[in-house]
N, C-alpha and C. Protein backbone atom coordinates (compact mmCIF):
# COMPACT_ATOMS: atom_id res chain seq x y z
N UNK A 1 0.83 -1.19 0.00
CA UNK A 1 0.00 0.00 0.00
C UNK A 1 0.88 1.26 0.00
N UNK A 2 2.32 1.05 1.23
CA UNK A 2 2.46 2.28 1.03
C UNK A 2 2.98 2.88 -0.33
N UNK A 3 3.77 1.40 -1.32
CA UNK A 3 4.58 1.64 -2.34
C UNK A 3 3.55 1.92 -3.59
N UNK A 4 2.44 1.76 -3.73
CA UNK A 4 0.81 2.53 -4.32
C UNK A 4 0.93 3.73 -4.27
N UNK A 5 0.96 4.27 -2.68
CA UNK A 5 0.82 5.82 -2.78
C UNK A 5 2.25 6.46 -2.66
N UNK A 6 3.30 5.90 -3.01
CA UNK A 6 4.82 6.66 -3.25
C UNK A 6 4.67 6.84 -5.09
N UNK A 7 4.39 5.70 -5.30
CA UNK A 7 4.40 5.90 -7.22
C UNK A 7 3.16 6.49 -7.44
N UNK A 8 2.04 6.75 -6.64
CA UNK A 8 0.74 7.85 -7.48
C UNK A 8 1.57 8.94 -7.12
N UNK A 9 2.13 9.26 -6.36
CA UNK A 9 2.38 10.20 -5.77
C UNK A 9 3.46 11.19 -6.21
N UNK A 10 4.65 10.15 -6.78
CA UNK A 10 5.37 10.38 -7.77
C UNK A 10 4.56 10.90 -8.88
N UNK A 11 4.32 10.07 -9.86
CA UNK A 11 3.61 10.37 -10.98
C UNK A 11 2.77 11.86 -10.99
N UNK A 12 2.08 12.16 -9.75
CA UNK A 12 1.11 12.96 -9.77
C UNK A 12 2.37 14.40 -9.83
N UNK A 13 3.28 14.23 -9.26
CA UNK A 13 4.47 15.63 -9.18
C UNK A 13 5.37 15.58 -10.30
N UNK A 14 5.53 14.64 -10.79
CA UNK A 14 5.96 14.66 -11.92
C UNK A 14 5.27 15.62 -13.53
N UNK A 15 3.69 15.34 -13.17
CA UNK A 15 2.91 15.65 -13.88
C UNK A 15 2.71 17.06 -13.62
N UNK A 16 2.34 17.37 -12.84
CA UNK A 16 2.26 18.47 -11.66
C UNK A 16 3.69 19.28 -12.77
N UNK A 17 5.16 19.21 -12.42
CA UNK A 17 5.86 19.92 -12.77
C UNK A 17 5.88 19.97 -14.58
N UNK A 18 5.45 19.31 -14.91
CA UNK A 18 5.20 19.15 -16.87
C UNK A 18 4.48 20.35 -17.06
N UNK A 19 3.68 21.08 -16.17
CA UNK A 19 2.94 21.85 -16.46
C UNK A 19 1.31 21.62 -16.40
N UNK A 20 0.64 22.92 -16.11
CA UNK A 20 -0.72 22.63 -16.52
C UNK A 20 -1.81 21.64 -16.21
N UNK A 21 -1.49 21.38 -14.78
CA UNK A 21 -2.17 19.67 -14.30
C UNK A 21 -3.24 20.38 -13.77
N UNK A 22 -3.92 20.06 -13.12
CA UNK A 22 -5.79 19.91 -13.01
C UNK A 22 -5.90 19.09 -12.34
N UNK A 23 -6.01 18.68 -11.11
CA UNK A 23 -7.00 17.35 -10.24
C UNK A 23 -8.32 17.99 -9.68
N UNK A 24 -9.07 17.29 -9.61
CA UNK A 24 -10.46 16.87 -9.23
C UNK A 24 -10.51 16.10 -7.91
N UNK A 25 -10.82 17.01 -6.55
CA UNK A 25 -11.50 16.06 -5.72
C UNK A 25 -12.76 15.86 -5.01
N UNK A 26 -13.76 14.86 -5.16
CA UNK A 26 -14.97 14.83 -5.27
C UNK A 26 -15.15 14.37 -3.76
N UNK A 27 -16.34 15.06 -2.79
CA UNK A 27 -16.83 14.61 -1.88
C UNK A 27 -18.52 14.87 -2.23
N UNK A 28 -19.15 13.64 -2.16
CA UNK A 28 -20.78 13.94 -1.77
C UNK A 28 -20.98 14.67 -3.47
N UNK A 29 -21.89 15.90 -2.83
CA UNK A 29 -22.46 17.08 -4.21
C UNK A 29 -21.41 18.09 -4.20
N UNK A 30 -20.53 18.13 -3.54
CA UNK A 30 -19.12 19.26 -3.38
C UNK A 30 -17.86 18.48 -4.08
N UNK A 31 -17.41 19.19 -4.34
CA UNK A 31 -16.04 19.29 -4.96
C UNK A 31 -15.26 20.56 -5.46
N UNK A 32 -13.79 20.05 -5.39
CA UNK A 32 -12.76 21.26 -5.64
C UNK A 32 -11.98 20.54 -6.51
N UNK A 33 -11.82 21.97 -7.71
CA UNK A 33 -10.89 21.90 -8.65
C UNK A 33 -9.86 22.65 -8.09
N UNK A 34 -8.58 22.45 -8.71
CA UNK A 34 -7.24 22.70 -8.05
C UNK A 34 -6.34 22.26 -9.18
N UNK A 35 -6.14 24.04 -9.53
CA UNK A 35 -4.76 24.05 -10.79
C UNK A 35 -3.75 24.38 -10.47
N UNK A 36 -2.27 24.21 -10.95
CA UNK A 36 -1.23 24.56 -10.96
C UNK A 36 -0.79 25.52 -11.98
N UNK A 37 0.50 26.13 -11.25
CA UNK A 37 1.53 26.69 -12.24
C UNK A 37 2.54 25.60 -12.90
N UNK A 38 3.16 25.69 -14.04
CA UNK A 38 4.11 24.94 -14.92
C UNK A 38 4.95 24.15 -13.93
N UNK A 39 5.47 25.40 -12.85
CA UNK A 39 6.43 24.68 -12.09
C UNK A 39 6.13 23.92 -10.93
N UNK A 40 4.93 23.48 -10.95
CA UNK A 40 3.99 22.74 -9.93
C UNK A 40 4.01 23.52 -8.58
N UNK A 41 3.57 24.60 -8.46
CA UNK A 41 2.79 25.09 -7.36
C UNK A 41 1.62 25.42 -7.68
N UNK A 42 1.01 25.65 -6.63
CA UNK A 42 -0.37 25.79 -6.75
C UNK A 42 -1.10 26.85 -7.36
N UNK A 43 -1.91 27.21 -8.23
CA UNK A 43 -2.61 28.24 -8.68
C UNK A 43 -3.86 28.84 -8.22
N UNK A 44 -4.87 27.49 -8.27
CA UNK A 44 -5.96 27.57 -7.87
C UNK A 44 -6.67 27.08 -7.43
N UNK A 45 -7.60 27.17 -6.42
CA UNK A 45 -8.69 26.38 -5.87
C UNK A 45 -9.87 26.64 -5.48
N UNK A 46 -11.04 26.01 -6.37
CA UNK A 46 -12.24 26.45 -6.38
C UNK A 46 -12.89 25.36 -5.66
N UNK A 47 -14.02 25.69 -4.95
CA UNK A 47 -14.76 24.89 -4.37
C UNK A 47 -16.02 24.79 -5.13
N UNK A 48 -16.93 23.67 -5.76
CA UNK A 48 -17.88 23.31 -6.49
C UNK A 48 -19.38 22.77 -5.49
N UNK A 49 -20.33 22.98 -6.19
CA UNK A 49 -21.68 22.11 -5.73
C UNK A 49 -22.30 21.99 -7.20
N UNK A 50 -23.33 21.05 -7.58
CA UNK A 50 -23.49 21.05 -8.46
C UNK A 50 -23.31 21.53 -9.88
N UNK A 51 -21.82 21.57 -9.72
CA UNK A 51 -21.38 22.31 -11.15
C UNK A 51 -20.79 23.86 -10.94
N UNK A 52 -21.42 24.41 -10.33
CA UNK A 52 -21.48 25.78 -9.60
C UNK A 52 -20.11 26.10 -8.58
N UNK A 53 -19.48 27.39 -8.98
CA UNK A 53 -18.84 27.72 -8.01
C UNK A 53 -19.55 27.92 -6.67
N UNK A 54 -19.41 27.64 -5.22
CA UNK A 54 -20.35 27.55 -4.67
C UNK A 54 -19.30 26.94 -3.12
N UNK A 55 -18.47 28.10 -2.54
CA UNK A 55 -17.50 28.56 -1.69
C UNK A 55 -16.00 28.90 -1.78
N UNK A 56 -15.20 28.77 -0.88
CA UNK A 56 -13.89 28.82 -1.07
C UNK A 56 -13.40 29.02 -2.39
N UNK A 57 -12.36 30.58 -2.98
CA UNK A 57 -11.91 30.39 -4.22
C UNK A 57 -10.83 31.19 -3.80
N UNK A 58 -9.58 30.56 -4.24
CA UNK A 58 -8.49 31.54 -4.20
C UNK A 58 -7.26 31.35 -5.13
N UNK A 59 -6.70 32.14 -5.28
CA UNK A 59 -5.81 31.67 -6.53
C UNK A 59 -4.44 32.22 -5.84
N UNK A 60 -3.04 32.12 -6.10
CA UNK A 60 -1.72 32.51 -6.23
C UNK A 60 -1.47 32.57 -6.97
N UNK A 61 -0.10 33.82 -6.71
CA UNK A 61 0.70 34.18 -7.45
C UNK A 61 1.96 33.11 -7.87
N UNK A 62 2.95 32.97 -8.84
CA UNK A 62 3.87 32.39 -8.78
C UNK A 62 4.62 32.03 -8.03
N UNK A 63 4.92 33.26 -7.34
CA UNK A 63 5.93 33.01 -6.14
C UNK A 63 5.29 32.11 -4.95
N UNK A 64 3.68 31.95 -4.90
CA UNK A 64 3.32 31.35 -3.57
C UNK A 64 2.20 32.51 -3.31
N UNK A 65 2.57 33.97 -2.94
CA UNK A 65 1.26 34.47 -2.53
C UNK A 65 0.16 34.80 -3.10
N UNK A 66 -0.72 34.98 -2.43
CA UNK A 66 -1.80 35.03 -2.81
C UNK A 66 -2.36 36.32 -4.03
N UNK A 67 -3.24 36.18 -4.80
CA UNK A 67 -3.61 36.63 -5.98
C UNK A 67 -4.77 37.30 -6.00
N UNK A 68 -5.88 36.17 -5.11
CA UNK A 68 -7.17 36.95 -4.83
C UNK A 68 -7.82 35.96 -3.73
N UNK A 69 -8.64 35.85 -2.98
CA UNK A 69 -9.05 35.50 -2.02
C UNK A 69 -11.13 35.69 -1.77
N UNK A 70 -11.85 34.57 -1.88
CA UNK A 70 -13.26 34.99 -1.85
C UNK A 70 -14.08 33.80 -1.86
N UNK A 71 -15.95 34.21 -1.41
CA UNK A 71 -16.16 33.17 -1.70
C UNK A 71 -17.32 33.29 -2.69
N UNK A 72 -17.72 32.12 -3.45
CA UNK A 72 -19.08 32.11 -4.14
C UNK A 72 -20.07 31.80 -3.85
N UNK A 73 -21.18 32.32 -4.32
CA UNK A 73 -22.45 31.90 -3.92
C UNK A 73 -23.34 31.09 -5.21
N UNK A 74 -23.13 29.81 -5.26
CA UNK A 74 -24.26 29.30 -6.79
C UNK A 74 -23.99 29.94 -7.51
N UNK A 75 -22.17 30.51 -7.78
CA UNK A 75 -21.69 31.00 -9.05
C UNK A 75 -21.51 32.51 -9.27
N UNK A 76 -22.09 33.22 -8.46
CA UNK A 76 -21.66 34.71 -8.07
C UNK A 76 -20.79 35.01 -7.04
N UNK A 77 -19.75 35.76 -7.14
CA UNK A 77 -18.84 36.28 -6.27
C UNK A 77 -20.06 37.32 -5.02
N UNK A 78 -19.42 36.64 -3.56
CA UNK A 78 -20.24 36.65 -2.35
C UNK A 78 -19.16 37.77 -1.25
N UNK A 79 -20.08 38.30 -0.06
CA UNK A 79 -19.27 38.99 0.50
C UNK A 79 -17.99 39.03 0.48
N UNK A 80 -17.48 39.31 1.39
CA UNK A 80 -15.78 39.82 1.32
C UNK A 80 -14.84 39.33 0.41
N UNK A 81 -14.33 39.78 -0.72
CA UNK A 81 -13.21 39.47 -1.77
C UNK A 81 -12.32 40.30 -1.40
N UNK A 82 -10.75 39.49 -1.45
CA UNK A 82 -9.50 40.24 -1.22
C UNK A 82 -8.50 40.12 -2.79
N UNK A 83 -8.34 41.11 -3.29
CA UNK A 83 -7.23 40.42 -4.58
C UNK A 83 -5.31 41.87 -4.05
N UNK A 84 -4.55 40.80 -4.18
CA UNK A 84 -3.45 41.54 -4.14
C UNK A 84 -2.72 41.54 -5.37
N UNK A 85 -1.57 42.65 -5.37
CA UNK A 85 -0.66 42.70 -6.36
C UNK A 85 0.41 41.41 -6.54
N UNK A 86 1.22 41.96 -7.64
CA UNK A 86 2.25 40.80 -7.59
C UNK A 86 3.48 41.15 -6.28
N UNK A 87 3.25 42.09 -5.68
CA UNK A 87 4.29 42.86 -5.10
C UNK A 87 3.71 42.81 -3.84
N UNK A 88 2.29 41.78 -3.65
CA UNK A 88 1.19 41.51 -2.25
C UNK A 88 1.12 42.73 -1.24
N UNK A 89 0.49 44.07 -2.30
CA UNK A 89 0.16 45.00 -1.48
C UNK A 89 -1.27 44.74 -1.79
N UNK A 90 -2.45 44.99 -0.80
CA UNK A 90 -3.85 44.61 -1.34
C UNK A 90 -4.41 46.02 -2.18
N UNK A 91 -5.00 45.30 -3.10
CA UNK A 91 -5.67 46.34 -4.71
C UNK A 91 -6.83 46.45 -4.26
N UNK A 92 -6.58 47.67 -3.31
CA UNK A 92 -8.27 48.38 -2.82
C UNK A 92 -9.76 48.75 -3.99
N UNK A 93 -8.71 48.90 -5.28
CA UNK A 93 -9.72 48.87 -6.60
C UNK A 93 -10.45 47.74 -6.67
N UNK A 94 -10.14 46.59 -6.37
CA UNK A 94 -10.48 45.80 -7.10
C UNK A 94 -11.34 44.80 -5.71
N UNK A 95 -10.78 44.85 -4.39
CA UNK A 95 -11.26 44.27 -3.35
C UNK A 95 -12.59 45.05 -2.93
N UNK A 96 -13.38 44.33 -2.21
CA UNK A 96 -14.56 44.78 -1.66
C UNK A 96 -15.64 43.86 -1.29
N UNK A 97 -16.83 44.49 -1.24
CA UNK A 97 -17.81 43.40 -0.74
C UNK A 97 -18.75 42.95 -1.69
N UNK A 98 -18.93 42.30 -2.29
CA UNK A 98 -19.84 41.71 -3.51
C UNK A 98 -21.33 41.16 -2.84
N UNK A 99 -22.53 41.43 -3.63
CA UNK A 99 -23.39 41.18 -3.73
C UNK A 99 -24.45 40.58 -4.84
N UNK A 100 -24.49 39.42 -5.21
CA UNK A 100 -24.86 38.67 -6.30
C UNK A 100 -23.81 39.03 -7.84
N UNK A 101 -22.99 39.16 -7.36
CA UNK A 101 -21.59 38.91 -8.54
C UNK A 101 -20.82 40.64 -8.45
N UNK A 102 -21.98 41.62 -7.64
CA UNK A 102 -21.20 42.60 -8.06
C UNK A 102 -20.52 43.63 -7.17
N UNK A 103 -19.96 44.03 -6.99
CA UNK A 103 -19.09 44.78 -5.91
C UNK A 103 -20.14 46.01 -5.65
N UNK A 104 -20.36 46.01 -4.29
CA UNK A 104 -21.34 46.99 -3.43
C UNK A 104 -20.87 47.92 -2.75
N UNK A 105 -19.30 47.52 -2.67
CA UNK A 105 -18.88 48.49 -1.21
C UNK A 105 -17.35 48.27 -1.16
N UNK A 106 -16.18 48.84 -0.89
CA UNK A 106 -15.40 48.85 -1.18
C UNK A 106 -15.20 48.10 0.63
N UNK A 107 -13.52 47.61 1.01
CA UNK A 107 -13.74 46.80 2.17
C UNK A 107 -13.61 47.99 3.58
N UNK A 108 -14.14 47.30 4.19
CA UNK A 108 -13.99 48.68 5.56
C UNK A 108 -12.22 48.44 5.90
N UNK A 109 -11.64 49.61 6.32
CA UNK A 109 -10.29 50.04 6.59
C UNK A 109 -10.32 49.18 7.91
């Protein structure tokens, strides 16, 4: 068993660093997609319900930090969204409080 999950495990970072990998992990009616960068770190991770974005979404930057930060509601961007620069100062333009996909309010200081 353990030599099962050393070679998926392999394989999966191997793949992972080729670029462009994609896994799928399914619980129940939820699930999260979860992409990478080329050089196998992490990019993104969305949380799913029936197809639907529908909680947790956040993405990174190359280096590791973070990119944007939020959650969904049945596919519309939901209260509090955070997005930073590449330089992870937070982009007060662009952060705020969303209400059925659309920004209502910029975030309180």
């Amino acid at each position: 068993m353990k030599t099962l999950i050393l070679v998926a495990s392999l394989a999966f970072g191997a793949a992972a660093v080729a670029g462009g990998v994609q896994s799928y992990f399914h619980a129940a009616a939820a699930n999260a997609q979860v992409s990478f960068h080329a050089d196998g770190t992490r990019r993104n991770s969305t949380e799913y319900v029936d197809g639907q974005k529908h909680g947790l979404s956040e993405q990174w930057h190359r280096d590791g930090t973070l990119e944007w930060q939020g959650q969904y509601t049945r596919g519309l961007r939901t209260g509090e969204w955070r997005f930073w620069n590449a330089a992870g100062e937070l982009d007060s333009e662009r952060s705020g409080t969303f209400e059925d996909g659309q920004r209502t309010a910029p975030l309180a200081p």
